[in-house]
PDB file of N, CA and C in Angstrom:
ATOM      1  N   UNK A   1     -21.795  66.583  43.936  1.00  0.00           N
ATOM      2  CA  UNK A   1     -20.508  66.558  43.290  1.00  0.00           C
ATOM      3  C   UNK A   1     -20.604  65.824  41.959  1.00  0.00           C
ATOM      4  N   UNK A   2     -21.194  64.506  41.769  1.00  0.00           N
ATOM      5  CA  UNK A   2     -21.464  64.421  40.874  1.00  0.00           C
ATOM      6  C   UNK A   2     -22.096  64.437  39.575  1.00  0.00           C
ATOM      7  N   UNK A   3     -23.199  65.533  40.144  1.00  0.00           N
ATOM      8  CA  UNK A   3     -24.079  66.529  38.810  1.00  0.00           C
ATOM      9  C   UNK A   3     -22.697  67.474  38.241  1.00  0.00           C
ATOM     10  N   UNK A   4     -21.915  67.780  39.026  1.00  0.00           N
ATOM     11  CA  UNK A   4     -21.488  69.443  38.705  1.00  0.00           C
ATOM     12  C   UNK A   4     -20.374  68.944  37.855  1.00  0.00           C
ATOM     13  N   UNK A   5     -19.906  67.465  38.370  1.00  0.00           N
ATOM     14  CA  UNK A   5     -18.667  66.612  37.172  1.00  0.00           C
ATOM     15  C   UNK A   5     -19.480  66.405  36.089  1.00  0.00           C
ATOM     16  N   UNK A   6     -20.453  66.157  35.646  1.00  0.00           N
ATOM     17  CA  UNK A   6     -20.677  65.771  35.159  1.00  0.00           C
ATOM     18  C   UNK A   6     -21.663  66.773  33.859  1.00  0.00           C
ATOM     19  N   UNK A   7     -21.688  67.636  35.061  1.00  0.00           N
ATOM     20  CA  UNK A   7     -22.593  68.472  33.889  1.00  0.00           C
ATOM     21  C   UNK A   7     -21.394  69.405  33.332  1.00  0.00           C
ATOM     22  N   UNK A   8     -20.188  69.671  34.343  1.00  0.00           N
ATOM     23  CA  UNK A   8     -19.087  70.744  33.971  1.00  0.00           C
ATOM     24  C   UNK A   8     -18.042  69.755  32.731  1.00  0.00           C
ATOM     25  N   UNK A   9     -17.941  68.402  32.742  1.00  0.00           N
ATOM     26  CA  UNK A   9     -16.934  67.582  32.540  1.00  0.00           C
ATOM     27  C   UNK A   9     -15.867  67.927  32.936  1.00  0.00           C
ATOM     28  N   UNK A  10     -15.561  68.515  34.012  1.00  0.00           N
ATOM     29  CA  UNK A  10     -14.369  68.956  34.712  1.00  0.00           C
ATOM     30  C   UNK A  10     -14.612  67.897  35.897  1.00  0.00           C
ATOM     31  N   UNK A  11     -13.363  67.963  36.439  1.00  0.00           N
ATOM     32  CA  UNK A  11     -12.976  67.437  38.109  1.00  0.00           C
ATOM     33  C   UNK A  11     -13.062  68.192  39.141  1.00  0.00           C
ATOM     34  N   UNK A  12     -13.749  67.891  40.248  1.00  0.00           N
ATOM     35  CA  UNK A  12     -14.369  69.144  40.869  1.00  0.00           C
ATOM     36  C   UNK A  12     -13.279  68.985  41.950  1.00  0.00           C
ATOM     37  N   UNK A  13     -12.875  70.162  42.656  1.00  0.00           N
ATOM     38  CA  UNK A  13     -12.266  70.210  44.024  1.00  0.00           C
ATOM     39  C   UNK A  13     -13.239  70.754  44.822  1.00  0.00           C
ATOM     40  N   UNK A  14     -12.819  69.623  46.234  1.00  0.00           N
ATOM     41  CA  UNK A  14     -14.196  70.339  47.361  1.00  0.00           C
ATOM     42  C   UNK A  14     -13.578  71.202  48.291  1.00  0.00           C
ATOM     43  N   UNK A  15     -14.111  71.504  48.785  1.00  0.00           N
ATOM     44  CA  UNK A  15     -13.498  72.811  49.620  1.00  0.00           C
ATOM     45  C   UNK A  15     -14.613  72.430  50.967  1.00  0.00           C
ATOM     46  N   UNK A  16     -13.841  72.403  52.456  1.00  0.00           N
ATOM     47  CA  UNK A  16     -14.335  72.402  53.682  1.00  0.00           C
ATOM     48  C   UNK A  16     -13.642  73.264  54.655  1.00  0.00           C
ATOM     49  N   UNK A  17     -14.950  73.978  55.384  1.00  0.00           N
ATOM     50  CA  UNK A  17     -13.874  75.045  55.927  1.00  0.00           C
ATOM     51  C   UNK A  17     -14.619  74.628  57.895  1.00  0.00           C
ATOM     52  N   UNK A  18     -13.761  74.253  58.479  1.00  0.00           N
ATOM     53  CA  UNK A  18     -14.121  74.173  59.843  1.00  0.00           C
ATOM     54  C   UNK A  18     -14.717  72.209  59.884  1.00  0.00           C
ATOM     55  N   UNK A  19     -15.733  72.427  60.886  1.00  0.00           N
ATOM     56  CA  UNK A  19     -16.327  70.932  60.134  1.00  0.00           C
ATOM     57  C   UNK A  19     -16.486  70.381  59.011  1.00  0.00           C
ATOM     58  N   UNK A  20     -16.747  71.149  58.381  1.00  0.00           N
ATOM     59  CA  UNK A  20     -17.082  70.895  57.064  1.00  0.00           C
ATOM     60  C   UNK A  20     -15.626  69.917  56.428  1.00  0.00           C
ATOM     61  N   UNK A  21     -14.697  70.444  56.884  1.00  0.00           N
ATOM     62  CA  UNK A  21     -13.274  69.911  56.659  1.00  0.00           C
ATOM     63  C   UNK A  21     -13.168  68.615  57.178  1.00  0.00           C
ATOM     64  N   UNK A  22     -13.807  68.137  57.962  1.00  0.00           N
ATOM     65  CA  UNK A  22     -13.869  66.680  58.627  1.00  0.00           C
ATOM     66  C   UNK A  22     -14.837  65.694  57.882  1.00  0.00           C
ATOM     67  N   UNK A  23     -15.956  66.295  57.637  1.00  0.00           N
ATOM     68  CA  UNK A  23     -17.365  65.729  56.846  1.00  0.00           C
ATOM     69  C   UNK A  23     -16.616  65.447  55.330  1.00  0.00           C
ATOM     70  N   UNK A  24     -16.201  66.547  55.034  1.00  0.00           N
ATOM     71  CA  UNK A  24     -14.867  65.909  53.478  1.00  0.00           C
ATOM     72  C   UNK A  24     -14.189  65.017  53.549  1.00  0.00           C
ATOM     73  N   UNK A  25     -13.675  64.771  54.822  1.00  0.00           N
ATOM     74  CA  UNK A  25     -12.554  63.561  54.618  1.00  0.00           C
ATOM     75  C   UNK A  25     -13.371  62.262  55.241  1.00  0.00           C
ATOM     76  N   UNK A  26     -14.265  62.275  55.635  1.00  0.00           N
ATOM     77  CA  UNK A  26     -15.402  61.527  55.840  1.00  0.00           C
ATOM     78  C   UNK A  26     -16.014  60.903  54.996  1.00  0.00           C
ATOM     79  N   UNK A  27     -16.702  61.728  54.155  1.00  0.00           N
ATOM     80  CA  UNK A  27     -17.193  61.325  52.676  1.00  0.00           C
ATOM     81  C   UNK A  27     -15.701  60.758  52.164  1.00  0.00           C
ATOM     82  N   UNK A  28     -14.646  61.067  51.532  1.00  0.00           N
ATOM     83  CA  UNK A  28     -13.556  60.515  51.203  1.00  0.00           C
ATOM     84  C   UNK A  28     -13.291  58.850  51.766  1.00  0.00           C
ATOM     85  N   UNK A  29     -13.251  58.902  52.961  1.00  0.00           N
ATOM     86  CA  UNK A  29     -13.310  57.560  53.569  1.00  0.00           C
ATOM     87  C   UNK A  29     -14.019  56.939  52.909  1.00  0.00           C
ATOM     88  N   UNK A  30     -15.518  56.750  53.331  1.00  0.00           N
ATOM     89  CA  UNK A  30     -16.379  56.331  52.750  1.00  0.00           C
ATOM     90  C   UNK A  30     -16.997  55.947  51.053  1.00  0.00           C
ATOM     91  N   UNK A  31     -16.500  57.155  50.511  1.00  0.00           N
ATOM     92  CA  UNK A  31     -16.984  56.857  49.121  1.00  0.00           C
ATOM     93  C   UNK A  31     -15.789  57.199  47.990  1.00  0.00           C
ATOM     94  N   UNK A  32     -14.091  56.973  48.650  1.00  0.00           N
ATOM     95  CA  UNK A  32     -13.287  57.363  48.193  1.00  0.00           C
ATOM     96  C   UNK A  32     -12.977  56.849  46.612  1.00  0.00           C
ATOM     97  N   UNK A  33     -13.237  55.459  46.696  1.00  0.00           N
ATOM     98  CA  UNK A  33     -12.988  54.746  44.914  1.00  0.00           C
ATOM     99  C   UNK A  33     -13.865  55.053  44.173  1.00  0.00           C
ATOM    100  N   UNK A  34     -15.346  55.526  44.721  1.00  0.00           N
ATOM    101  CA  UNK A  34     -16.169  56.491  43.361  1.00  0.00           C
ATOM    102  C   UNK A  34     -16.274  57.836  43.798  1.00  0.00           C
ATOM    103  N   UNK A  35     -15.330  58.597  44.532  1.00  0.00           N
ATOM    104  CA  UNK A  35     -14.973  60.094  44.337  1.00  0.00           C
ATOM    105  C   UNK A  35     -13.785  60.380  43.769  1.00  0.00           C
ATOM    106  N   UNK A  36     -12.820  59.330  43.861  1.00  0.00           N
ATOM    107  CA  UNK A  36     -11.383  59.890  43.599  1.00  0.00           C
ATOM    108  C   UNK A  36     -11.485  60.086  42.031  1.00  0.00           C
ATOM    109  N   UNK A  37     -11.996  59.540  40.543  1.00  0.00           N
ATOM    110  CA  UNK A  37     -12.081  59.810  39.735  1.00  0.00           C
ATOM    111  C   UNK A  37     -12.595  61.136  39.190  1.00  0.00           C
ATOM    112  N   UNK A  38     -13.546  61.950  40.373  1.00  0.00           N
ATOM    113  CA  UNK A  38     -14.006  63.023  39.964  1.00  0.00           C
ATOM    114  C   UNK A  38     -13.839  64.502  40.851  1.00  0.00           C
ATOM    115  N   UNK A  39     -12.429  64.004  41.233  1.00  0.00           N
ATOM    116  CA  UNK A  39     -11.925  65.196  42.080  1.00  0.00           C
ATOM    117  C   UNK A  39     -10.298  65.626  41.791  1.00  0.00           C
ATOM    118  N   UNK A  40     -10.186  66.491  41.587  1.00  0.00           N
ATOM    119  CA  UNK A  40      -8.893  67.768  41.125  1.00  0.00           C
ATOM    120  C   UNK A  40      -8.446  67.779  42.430  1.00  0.00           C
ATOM    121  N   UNK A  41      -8.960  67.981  43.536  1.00  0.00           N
ATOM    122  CA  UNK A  41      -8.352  67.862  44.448  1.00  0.00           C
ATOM    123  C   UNK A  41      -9.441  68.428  46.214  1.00  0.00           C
ATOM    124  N   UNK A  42      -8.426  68.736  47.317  1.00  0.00           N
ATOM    125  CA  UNK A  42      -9.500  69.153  48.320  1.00  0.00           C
ATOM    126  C   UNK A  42      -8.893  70.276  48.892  1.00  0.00           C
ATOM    127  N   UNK A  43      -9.619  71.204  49.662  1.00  0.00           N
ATOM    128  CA  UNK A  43      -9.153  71.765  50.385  1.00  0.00           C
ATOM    129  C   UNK A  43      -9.671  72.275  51.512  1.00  0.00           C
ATOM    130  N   UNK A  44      -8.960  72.486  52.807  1.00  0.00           N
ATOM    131  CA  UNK A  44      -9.528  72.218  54.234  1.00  0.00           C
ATOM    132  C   UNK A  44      -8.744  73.767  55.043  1.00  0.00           C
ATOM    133  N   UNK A  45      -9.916  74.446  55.125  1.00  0.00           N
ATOM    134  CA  UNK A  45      -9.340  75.924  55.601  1.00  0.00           C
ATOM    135  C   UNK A  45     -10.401  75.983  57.078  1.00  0.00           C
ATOM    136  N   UNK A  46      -9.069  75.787  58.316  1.00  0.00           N
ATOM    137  CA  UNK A  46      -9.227  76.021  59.739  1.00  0.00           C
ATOM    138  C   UNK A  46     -10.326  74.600  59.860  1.00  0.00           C
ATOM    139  N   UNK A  47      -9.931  73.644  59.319  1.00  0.00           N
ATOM    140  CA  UNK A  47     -10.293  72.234  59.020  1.00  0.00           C
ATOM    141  C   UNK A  47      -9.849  71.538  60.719  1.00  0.00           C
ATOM    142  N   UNK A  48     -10.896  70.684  61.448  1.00  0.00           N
ATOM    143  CA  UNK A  48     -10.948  70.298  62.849  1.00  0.00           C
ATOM    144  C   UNK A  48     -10.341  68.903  62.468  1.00  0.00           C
ATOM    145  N   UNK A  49      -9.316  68.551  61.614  1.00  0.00           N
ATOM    146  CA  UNK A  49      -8.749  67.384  61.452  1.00  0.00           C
ATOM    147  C   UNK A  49      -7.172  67.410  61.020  1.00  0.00           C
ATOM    148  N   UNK A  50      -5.989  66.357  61.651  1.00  0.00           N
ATOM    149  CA  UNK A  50      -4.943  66.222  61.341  1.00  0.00           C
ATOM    150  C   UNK A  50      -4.709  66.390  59.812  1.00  0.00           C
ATOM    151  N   UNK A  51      -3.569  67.018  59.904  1.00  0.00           N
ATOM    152  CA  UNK A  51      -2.611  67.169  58.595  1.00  0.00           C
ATOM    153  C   UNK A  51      -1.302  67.321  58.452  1.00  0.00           C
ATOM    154  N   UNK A  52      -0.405  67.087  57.846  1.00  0.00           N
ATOM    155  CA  UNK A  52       0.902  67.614  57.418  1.00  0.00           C
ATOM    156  C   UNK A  52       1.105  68.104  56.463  1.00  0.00           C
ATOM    157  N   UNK A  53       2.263  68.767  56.422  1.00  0.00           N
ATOM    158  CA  UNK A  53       3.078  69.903  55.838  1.00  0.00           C
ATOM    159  C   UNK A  53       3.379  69.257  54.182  1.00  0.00           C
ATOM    160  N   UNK A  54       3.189  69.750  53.225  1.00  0.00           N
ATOM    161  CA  UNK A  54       3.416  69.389  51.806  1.00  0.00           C
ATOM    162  C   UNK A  54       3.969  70.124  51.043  1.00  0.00           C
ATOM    163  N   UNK A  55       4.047  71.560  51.238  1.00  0.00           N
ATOM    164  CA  UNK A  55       4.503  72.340  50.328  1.00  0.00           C
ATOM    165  C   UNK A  55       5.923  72.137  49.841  1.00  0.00           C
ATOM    166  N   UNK A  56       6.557  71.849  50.608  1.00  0.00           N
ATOM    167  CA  UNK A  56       8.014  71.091  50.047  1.00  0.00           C
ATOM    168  C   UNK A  56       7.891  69.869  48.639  1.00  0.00           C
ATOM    169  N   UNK A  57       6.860  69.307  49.404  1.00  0.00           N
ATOM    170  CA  UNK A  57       6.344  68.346  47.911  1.00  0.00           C
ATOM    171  C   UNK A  57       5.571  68.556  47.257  1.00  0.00           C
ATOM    172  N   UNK A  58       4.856  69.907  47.147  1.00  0.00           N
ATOM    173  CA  UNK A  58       4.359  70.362  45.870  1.00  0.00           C
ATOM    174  C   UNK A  58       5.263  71.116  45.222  1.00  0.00           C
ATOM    175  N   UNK A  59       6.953  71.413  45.373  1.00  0.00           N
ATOM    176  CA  UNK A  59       7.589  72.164  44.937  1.00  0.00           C
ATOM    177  C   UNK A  59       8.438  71.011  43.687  1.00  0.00           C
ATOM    178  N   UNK A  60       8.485  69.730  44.447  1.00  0.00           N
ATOM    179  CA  UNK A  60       9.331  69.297  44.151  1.00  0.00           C
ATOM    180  C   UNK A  60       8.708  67.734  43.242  1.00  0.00           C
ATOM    181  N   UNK A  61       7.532  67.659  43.249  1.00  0.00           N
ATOM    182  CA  UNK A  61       6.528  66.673  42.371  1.00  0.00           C
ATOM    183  C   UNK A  61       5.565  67.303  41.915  1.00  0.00           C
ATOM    184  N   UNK A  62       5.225  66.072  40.261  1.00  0.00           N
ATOM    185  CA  UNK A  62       4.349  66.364  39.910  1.00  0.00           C
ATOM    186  C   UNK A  62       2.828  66.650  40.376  1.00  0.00           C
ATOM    187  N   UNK A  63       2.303  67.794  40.093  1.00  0.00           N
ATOM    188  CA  UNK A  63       0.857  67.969  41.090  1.00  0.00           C
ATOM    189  C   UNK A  63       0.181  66.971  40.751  1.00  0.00           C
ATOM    190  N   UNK A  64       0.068  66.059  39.618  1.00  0.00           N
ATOM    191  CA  UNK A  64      -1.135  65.411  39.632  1.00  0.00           C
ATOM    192  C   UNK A  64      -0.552  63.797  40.384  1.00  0.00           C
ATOM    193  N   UNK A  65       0.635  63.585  40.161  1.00  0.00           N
ATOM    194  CA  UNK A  65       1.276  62.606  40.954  1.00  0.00           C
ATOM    195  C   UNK A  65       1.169  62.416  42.415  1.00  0.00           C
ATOM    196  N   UNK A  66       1.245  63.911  42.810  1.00  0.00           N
ATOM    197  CA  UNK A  66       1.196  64.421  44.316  1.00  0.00           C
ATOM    198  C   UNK A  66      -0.226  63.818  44.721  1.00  0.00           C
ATOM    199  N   UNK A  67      -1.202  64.889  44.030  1.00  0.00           N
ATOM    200  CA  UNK A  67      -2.578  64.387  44.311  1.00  0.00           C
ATOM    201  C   UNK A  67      -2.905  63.271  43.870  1.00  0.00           C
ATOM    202  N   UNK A  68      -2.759  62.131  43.756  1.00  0.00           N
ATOM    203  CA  UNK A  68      -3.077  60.821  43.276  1.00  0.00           C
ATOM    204  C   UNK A  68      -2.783  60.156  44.732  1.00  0.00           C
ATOM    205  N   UNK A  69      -1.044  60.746  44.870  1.00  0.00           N
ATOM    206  CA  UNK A  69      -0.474  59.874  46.035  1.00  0.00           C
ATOM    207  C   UNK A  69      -1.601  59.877  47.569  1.00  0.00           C
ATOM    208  N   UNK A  70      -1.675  61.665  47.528  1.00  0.00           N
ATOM    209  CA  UNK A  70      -2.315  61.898  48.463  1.00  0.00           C
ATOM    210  C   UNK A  70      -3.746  61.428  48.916  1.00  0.00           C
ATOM    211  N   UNK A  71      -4.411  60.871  47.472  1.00  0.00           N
ATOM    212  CA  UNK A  71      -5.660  60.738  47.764  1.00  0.00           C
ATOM    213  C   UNK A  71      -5.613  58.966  48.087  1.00  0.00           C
ATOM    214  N   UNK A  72      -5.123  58.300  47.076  1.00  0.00           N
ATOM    215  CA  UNK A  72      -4.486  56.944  47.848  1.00  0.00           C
ATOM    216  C   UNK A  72      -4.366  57.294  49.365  1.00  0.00           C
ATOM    217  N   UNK A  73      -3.067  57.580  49.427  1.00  0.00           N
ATOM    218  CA  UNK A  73      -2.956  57.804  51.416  1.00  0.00           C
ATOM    219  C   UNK A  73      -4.366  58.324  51.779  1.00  0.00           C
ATOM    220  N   UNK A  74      -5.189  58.988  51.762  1.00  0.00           N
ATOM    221  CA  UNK A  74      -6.402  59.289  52.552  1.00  0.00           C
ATOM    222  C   UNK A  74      -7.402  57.841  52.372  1.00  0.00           C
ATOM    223  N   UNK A  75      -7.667  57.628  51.178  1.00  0.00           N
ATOM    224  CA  UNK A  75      -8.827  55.947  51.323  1.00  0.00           C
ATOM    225  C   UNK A  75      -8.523  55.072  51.822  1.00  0.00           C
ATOM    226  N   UNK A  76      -6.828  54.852  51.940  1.00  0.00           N
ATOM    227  CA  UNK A  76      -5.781  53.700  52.668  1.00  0.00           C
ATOM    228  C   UNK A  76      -6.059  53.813  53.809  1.00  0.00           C
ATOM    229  N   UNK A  77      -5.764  55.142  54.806  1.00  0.00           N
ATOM    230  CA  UNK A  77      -5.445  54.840  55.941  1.00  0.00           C
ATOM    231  C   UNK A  77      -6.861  55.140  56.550  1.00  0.00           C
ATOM    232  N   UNK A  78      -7.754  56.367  56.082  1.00  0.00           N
ATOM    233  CA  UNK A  78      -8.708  56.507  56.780  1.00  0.00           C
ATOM    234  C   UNK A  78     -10.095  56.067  56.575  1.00  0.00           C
ATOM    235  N   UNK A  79      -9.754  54.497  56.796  1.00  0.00           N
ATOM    236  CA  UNK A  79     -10.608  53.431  56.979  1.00  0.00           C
ATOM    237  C   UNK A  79     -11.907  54.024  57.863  1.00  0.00           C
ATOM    238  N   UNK A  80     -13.033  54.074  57.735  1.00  0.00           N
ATOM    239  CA  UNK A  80     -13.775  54.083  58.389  1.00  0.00           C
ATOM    240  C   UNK A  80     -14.042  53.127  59.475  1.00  0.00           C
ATOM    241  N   UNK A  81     -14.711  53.198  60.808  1.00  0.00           N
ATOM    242  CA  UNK A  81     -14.672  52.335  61.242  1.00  0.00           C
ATOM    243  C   UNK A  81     -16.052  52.155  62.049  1.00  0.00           C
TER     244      UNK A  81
END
């Protein structure tokens, strides 16, 4: 992830589909204050981990506000342990 930021100078979004969707928010845990600067965002398709419903608040906030909030709430709560 961080060759492809760095070689793209873009913000990369990761994409996990099944486990892979758990191992993302894993890495997130873990290495969330030097990933969150170089991520646009995530996404978790048939993902083996809890979530809630947002689309109401992507209608109604700013996306990059949204995703800021959201990625805060993920390093906050999902403390590794």
């Amino acid at each position: 992830m961080k060759n492809i930021y760095h070689a793209e100078d873009k913000k990369v979004i990761l994409f996990g589909y099944s486990k892979g969707s758990a191992d993302m928010v894993s890495a997130i845990c873990l290495y969330g204050e030097l990933l969150k600067p170089m991520l646009a965002g995530v996404i978790s398709m048939m993902g083996a981990v809890g979530g809630c419903v947002i689309s109401s608040q992507l209608l109604s906030q700013n996306r990059d506000k949204l995703l800021d909030s959201i990625m805060d709430k993920v390093v906050e709560r999902m403390k590794c342990r």
